[in-house]
N, C-alpha and C. Protein backbone atom coordinates (compact mmCIF):
# COMPACT_ATOMS: atom_id res chain seq x y z
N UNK A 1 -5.97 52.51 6.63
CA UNK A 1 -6.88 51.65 7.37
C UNK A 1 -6.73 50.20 6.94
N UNK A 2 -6.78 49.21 8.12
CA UNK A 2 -6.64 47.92 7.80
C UNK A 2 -7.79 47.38 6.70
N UNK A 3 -8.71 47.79 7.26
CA UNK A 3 -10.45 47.47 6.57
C UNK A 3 -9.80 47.64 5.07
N UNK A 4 -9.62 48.23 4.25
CA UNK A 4 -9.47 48.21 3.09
C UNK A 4 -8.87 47.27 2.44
N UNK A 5 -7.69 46.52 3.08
CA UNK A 5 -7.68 45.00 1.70
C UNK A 5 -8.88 44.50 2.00
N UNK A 6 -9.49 44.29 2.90
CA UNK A 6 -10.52 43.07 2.78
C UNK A 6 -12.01 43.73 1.84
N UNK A 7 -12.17 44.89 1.39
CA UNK A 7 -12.84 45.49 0.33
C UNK A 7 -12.49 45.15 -0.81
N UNK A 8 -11.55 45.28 -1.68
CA UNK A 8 -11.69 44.68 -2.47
C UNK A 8 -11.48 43.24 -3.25
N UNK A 9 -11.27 42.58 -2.29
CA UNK A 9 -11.51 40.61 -2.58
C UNK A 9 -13.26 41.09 -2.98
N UNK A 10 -13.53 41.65 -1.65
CA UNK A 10 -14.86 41.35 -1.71
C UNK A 10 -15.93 42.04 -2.64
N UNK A 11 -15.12 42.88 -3.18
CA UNK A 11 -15.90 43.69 -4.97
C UNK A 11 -15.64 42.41 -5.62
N UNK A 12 -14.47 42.11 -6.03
CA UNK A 12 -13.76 40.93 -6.95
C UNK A 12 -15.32 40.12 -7.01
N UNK A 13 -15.35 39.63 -5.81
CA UNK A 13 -16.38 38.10 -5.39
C UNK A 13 -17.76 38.91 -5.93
N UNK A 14 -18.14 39.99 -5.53
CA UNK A 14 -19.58 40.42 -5.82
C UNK A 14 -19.63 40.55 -7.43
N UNK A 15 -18.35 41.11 -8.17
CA UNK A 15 -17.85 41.54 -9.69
C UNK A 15 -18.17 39.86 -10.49
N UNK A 16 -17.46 38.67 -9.87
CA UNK A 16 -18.01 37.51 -10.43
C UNK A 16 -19.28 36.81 -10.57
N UNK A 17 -19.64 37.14 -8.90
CA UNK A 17 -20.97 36.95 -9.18
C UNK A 17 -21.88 37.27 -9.94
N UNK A 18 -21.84 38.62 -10.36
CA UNK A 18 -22.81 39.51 -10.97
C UNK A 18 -22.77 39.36 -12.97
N UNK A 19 -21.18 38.78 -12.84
CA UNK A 19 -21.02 38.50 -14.38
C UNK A 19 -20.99 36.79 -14.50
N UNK A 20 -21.42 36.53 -13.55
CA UNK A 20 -21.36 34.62 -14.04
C UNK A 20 -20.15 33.82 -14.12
N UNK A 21 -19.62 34.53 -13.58
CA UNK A 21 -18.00 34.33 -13.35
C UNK A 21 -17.50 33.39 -11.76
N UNK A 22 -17.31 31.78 -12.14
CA UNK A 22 -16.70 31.39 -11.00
C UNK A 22 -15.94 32.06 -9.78
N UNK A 23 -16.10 32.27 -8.91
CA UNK A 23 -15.17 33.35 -8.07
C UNK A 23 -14.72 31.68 -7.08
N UNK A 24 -13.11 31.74 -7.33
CA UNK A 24 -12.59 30.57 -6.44
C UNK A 24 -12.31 31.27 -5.75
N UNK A 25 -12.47 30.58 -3.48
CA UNK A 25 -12.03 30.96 -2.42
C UNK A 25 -10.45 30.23 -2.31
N UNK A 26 -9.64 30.44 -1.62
CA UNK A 26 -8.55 30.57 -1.39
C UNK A 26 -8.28 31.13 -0.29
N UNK A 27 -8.45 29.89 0.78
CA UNK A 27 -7.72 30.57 2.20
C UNK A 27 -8.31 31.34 2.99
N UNK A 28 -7.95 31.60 4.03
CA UNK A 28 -8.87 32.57 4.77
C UNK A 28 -9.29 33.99 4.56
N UNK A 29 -8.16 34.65 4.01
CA UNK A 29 -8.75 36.36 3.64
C UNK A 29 -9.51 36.22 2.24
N UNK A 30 -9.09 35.38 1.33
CA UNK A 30 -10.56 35.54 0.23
C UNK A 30 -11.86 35.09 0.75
N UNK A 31 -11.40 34.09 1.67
CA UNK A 31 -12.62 33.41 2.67
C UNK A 31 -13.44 34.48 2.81
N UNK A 32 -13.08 35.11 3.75
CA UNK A 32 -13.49 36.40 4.65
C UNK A 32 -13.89 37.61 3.58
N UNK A 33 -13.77 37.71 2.90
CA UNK A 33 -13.76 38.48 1.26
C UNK A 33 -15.46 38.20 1.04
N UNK A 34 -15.46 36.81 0.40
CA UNK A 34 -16.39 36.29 0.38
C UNK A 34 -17.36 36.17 1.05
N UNK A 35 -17.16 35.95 2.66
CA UNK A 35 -18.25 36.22 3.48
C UNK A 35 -18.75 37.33 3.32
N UNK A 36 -18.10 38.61 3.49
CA UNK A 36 -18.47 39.84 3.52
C UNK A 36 -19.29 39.99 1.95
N UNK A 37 -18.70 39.50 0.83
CA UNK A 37 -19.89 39.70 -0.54
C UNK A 37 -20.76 39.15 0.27
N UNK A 38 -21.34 37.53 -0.04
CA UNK A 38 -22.26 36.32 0.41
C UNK A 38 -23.23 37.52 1.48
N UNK A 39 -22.98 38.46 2.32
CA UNK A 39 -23.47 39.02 3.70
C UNK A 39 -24.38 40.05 2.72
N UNK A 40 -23.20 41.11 2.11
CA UNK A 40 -24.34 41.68 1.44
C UNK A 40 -25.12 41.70 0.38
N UNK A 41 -24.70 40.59 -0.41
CA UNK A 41 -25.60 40.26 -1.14
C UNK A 41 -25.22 38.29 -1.73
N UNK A 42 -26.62 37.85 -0.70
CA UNK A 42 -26.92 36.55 -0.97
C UNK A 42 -26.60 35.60 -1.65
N UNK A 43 -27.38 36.18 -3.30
CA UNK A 43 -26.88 35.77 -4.40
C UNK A 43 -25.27 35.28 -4.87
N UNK A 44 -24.68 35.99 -4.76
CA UNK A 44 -23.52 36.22 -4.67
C UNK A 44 -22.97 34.02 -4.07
N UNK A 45 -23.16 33.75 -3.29
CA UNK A 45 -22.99 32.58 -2.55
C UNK A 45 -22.79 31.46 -3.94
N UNK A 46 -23.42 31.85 -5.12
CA UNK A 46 -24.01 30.34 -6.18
C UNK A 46 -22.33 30.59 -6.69
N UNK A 47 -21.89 31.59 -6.78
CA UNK A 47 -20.30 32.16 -7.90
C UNK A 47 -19.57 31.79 -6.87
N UNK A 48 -19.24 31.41 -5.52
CA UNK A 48 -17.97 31.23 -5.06
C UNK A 48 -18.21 29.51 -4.53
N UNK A 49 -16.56 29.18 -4.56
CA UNK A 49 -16.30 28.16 -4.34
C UNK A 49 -14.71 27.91 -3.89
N UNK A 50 -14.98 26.95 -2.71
CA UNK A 50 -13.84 26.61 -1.45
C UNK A 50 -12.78 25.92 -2.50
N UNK A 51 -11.74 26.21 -2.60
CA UNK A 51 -10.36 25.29 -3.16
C UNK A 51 -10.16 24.69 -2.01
N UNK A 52 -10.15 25.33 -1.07
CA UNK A 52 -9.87 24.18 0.14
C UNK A 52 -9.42 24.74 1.42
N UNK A 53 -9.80 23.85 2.33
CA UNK A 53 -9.70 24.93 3.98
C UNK A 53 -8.00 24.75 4.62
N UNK A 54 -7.97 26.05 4.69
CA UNK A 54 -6.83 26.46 4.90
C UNK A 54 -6.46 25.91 6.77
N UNK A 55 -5.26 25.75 6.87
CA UNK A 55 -5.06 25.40 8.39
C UNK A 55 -4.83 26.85 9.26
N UNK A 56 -5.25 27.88 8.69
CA UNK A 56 -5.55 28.64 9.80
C UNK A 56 -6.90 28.70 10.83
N UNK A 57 -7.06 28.84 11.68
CA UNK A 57 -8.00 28.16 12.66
C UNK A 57 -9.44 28.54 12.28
N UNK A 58 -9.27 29.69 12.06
CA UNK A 58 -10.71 30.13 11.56
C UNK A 58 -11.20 30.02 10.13
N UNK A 59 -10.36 29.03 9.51
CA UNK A 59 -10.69 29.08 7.67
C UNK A 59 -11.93 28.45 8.41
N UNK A 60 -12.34 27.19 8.94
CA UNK A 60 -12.82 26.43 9.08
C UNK A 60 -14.59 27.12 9.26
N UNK A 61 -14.36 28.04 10.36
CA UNK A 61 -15.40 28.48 10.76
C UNK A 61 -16.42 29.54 9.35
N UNK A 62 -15.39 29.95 8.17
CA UNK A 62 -15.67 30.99 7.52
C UNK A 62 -16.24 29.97 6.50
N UNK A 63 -15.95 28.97 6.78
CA UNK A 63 -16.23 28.02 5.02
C UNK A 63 -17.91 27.70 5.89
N UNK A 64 -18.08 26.97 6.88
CA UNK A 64 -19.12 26.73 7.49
C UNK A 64 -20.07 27.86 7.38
N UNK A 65 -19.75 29.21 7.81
CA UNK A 65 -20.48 30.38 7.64
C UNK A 65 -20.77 30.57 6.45
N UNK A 66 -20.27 30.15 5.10
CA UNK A 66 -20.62 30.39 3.86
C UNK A 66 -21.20 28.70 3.32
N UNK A 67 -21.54 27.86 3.98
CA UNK A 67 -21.99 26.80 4.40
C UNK A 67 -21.58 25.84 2.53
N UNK A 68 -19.68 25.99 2.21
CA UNK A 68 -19.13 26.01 1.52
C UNK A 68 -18.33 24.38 2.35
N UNK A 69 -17.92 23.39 1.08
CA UNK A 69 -17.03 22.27 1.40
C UNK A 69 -16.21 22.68 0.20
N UNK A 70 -14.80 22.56 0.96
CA UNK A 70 -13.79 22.66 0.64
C UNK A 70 -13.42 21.55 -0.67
N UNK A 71 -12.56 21.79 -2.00
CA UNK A 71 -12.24 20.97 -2.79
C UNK A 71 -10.96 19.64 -2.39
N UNK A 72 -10.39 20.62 -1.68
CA UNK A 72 -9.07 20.04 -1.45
C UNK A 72 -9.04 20.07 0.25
N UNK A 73 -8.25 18.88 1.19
CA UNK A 73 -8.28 19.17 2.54
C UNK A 73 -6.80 18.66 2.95
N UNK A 74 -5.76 19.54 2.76
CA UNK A 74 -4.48 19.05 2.41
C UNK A 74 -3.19 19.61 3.93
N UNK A 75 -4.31 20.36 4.48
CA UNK A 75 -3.06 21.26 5.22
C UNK A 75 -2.88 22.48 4.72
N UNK A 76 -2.72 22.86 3.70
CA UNK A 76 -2.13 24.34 2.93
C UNK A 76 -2.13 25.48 3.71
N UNK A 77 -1.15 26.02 4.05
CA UNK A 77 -1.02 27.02 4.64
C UNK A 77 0.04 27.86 4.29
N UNK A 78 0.50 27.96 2.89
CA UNK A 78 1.67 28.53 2.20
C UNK A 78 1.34 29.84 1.65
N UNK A 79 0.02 30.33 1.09
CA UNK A 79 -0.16 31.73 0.52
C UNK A 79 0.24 32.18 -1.11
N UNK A 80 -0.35 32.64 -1.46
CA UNK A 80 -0.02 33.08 -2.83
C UNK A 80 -1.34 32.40 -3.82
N UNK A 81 -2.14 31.74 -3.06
CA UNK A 81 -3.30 30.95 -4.07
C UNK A 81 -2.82 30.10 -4.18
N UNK A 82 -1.98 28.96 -3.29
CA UNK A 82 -1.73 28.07 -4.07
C UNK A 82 -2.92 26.75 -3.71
N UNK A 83 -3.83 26.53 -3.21
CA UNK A 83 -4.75 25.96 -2.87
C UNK A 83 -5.44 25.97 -4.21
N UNK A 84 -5.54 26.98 -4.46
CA UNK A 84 -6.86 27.32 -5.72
C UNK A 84 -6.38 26.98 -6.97
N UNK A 85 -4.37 27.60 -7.07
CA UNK A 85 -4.01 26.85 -8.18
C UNK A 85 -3.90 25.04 -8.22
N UNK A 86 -3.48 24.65 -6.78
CA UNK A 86 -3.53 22.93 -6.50
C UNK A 86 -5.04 22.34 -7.19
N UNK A 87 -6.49 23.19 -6.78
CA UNK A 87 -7.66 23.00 -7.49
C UNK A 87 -7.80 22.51 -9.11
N UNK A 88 -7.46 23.40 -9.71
CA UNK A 88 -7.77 23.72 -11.19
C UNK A 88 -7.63 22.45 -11.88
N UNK A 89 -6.78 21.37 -11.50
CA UNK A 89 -6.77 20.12 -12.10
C UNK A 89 -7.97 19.67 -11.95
N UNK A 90 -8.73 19.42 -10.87
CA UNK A 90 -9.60 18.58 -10.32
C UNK A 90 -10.60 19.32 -10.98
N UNK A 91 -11.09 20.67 -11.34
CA UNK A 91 -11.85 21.47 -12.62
C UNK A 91 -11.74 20.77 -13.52
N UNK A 92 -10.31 20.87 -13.95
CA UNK A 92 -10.55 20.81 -15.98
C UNK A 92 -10.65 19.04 -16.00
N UNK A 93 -10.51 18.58 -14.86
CA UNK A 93 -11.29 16.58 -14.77
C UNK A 93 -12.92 16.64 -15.25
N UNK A 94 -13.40 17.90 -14.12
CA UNK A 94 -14.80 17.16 -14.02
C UNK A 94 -15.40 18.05 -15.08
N UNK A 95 -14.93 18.69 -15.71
CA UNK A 95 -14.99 19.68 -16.99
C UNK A 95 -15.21 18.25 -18.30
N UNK A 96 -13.98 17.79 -18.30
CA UNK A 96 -13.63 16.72 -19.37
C UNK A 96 -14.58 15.90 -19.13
N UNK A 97 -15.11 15.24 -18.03
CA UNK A 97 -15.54 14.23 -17.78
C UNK A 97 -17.78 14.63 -18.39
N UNK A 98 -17.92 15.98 -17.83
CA UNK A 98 -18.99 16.42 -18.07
C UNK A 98 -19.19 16.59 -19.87
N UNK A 99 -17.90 17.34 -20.33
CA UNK A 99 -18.18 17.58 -22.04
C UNK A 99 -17.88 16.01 -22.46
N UNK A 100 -17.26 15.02 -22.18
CA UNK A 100 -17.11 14.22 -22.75
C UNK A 100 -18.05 12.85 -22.60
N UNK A 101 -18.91 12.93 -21.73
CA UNK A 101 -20.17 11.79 -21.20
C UNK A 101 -21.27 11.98 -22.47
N UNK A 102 -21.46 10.92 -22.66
CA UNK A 102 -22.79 10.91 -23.28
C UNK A 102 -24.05 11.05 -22.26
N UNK A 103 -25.21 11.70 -23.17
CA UNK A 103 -26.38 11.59 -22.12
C UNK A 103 -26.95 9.97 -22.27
N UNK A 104 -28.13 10.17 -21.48
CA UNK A 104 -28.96 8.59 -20.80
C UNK A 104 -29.43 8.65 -21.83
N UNK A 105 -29.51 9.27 -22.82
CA UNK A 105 -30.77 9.21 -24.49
C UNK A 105 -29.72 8.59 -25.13
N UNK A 106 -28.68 9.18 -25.48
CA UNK A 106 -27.20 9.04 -26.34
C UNK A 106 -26.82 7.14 -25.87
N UNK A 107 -26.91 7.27 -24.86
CA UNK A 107 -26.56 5.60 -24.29
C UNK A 107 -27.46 4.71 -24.51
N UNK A 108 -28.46 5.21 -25.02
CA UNK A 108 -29.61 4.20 -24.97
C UNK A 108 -30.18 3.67 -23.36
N UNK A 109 -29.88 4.76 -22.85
CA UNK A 109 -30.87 4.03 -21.26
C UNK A 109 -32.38 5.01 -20.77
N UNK A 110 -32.81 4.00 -20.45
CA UNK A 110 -34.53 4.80 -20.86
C UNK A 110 -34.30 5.67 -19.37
N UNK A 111 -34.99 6.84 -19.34
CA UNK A 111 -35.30 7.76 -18.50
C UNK A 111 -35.92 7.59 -16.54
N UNK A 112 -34.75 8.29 -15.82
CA UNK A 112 -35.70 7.73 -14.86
C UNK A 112 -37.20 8.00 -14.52
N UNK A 113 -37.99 7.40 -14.04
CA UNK A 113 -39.14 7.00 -13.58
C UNK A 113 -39.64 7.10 -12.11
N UNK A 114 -39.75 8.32 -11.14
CA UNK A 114 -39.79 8.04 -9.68
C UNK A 114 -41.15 6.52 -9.46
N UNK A 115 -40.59 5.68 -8.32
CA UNK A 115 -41.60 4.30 -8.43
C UNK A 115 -42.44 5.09 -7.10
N UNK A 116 -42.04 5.79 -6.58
CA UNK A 116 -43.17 6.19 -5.36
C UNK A 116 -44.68 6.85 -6.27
């Protein structure tokens, strides 16, 4: 039966979710993977994330349905993950950039204040 690859992306995606585990999308069939976790269980939606929309016609519609923006918007339409591996730089940036910032206390800048 065809139905069966698209089962287990979509354990994978529910398996990350459930352990706190980033689950990166990649293209349209993890897309679709993902929708199908995200469908049956909600939660699931906070653990996945778009590397980037694939130029097959319907990535577009599946990222919207998982109401997901893409990291990367490059064209990719080659296969093998390479979207998600093209990603991982732009991770271990905002990774570096997050462990390596001082906080607003650390800087000496006083706390915001809403003026409304």
């Amino acid at each position: 039966m065809k139905i069966r690859k698209w089962i287990r992306p979509a354990l994978f995606t529910l398996g990350g979710a459930l352990a706190g585990v980033p689950v990166l999308m990649d293209g349209f069939i993890s897309g679709v993977a993902a929708l199908c976790a995200v469908r049956l269980c909600p939660a699931a939606a906070k653990a996945v994330f778009a590397s980037h929309c694939s130029t097959e016609p319907a990535a577009r519609l599946v990222l919207e349905a998982l109401n997901k923006t893409p990291l990367l918007t490059a064209g990719l339409h080659l296969g093998e993950g390479t979207g998600a591996v093209a990603s991982i730089p732009l991770w271990d940036m905002a990774l570096a950039v997050y462990e390596g910032c001082y906080s607003f206390a650390e800087g000496g800048i006083a706390p915001y204040t809403p003026q409304c």
